[in-house]
C-alpha atoms as a PDB file:
ATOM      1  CA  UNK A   1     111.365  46.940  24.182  1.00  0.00           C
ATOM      2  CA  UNK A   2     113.273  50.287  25.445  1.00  0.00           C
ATOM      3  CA  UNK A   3     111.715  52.682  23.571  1.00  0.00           C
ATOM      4  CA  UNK A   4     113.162  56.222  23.491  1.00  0.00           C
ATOM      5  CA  UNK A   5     111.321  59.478  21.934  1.00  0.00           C
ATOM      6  CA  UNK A   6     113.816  60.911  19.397  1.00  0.00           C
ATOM      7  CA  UNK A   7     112.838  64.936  19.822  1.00  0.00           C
ATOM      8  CA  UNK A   8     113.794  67.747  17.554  1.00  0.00           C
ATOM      9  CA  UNK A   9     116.779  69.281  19.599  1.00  0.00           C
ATOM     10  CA  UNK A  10     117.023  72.781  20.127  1.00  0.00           C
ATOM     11  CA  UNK A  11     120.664  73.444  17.920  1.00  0.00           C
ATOM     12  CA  UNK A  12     121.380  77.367  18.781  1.00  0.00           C
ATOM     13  CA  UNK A  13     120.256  79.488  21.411  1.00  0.00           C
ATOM     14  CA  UNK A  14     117.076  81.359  19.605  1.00  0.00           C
ATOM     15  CA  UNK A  15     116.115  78.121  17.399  1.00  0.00           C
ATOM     16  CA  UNK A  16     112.649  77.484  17.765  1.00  0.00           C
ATOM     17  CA  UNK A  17     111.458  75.280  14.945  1.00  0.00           C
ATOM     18  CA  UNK A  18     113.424  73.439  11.730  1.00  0.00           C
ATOM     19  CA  UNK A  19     112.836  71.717   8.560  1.00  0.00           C
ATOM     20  CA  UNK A  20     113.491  68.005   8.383  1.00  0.00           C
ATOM     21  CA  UNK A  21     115.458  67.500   5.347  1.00  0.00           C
ATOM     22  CA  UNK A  22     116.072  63.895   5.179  1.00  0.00           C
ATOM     23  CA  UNK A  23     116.490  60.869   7.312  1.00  0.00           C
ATOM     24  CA  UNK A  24     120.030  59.512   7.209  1.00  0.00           C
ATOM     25  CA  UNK A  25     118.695  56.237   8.520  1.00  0.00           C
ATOM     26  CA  UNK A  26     115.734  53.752   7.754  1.00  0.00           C
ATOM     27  CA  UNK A  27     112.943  52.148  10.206  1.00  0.00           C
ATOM     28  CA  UNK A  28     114.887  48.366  11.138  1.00  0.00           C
ATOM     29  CA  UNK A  29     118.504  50.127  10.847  1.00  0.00           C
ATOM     30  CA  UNK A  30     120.668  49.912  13.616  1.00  0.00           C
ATOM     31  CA  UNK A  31     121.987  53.188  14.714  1.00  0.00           C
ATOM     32  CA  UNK A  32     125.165  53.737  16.998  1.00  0.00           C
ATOM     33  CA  UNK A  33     125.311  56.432  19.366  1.00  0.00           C
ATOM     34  CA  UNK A  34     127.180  59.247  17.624  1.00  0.00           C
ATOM     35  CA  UNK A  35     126.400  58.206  14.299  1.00  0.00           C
ATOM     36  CA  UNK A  36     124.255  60.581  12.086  1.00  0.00           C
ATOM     37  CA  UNK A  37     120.485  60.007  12.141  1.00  0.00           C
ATOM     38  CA  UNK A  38     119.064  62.941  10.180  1.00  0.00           C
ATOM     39  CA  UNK A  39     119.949  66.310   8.931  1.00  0.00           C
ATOM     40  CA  UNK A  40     117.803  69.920  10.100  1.00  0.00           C
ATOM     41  CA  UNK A  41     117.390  73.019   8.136  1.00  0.00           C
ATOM     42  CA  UNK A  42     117.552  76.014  11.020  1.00  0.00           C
ATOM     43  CA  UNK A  43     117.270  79.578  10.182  1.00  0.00           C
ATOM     44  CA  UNK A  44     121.103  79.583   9.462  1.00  0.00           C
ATOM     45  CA  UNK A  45     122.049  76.571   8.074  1.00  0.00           C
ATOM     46  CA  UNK A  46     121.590  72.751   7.673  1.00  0.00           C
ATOM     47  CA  UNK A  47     123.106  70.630  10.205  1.00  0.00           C
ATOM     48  CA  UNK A  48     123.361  66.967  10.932  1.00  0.00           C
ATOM     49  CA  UNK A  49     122.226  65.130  14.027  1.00  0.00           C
ATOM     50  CA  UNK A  50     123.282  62.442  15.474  1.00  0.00           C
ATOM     51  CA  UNK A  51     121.682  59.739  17.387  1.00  0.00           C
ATOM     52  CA  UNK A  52     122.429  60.126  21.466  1.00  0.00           C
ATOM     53  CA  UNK A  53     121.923  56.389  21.853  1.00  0.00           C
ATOM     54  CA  UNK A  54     122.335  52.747  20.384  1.00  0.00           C
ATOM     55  CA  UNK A  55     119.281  51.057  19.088  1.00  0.00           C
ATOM     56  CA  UNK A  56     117.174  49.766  16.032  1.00  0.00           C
ATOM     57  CA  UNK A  57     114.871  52.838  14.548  1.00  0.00           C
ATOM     58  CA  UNK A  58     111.335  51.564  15.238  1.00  0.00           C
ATOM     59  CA  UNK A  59     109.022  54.362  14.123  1.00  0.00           C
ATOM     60  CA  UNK A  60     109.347  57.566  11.963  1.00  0.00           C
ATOM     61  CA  UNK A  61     106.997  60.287  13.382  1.00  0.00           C
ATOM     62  CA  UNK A  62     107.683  62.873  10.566  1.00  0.00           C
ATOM     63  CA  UNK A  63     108.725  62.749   6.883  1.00  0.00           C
ATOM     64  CA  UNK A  64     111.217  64.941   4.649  1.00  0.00           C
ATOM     65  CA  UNK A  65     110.231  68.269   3.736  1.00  0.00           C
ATOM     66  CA  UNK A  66     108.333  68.648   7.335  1.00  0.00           C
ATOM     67  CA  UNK A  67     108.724  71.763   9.915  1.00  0.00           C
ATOM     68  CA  UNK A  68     108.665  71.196  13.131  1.00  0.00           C
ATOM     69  CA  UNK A  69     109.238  73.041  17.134  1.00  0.00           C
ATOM     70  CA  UNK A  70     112.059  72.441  19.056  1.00  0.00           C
ATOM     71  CA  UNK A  71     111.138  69.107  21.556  1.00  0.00           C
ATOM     72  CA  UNK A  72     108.284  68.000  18.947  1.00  0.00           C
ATOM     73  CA  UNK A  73     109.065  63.963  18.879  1.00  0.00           C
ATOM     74  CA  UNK A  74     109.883  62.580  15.540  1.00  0.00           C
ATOM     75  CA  UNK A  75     111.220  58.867  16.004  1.00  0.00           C
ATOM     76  CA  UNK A  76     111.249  56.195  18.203  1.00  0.00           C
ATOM     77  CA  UNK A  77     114.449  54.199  18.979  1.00  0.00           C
ATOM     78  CA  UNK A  78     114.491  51.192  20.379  1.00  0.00           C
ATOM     79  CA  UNK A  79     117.378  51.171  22.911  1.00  0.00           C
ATOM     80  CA  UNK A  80     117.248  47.355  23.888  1.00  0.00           C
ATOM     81  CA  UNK A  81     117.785  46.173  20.227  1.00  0.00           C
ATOM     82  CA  UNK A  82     121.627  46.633  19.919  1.00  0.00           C
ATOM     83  CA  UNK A  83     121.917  43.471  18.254  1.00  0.00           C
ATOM     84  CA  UNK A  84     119.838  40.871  16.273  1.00  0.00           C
ATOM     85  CA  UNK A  85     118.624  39.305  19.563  1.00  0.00           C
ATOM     86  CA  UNK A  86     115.625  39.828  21.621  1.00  0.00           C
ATOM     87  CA  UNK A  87     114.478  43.277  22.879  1.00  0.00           C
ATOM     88  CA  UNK A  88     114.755  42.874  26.679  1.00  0.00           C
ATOM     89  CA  UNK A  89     112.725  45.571  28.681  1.00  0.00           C
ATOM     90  CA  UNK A  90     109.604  48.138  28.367  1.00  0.00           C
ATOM     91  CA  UNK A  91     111.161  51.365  29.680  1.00  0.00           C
ATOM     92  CA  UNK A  92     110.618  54.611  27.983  1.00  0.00           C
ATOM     93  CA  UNK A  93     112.316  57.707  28.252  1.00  0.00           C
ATOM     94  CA  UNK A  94     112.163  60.971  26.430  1.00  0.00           C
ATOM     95  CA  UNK A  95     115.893  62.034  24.086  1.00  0.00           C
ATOM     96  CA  UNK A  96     117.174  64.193  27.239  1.00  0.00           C
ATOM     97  CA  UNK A  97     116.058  61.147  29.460  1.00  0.00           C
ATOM     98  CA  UNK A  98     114.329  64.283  31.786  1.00  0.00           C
ATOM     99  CA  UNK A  99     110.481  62.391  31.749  1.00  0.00           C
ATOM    100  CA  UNK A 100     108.822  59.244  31.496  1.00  0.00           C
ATOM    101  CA  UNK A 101     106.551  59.561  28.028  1.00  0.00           C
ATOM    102  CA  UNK A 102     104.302  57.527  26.458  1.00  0.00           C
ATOM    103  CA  UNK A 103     104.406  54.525  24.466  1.00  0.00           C
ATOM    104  CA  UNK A 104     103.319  54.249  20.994  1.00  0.00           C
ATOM    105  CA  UNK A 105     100.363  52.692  19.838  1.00  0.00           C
ATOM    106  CA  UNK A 106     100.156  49.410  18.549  1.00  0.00           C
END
């Protein structure tokens, strides 16, 4: 399993923390790079964001309604699962693919 920390981006230049509002997607969907994965309230407006990557959504860190800082991780994605077959690997990488992080429990 490829498992990438999804992270709260940083959207404008003084944006510190958002709200959540609602996850476009569900844990076991399939999500294409590009596609929309959630939507963000910011200080000045509410913005979608789309995934960065191809995978199946493994893991929801944070639910509707919650605030959260800018890099704070909120989902994991699981980059080998572009399909219905077999995850393939066990590499992790943060959203900006900067650091190695850790891997969820269980």
């Amino acid at each position: 399993m490829a498992l990438l920390a999804l992270e709260i981006p940083k959207i404008g230049l003084v944006m510190e923390n958002a709200r959540l509002v609602r996850w476009l997607k569900n844990v076991g969907d399939l999500v294409q790079q590009g596609e929309p994965l959630l939507e963000l309230e910011t200080e000045k407006s509410v913005v979608e964001v789309e995934s960065t990557e191809t995978g199946r959504l493994v893991e929801l860190l944070m639910q509707a309604d919650q605030e959260a800082h800018v890099g704070d991780r909120i989902a994991w994605l699981d980059c080998a699962a572009t399909s219905d077959a077999a995850p393939s690997s066990n590499l992790c990488l943060n959203w900006n693919k900067a650091a190695l992080c850790p891997m969820p429990p269980g």
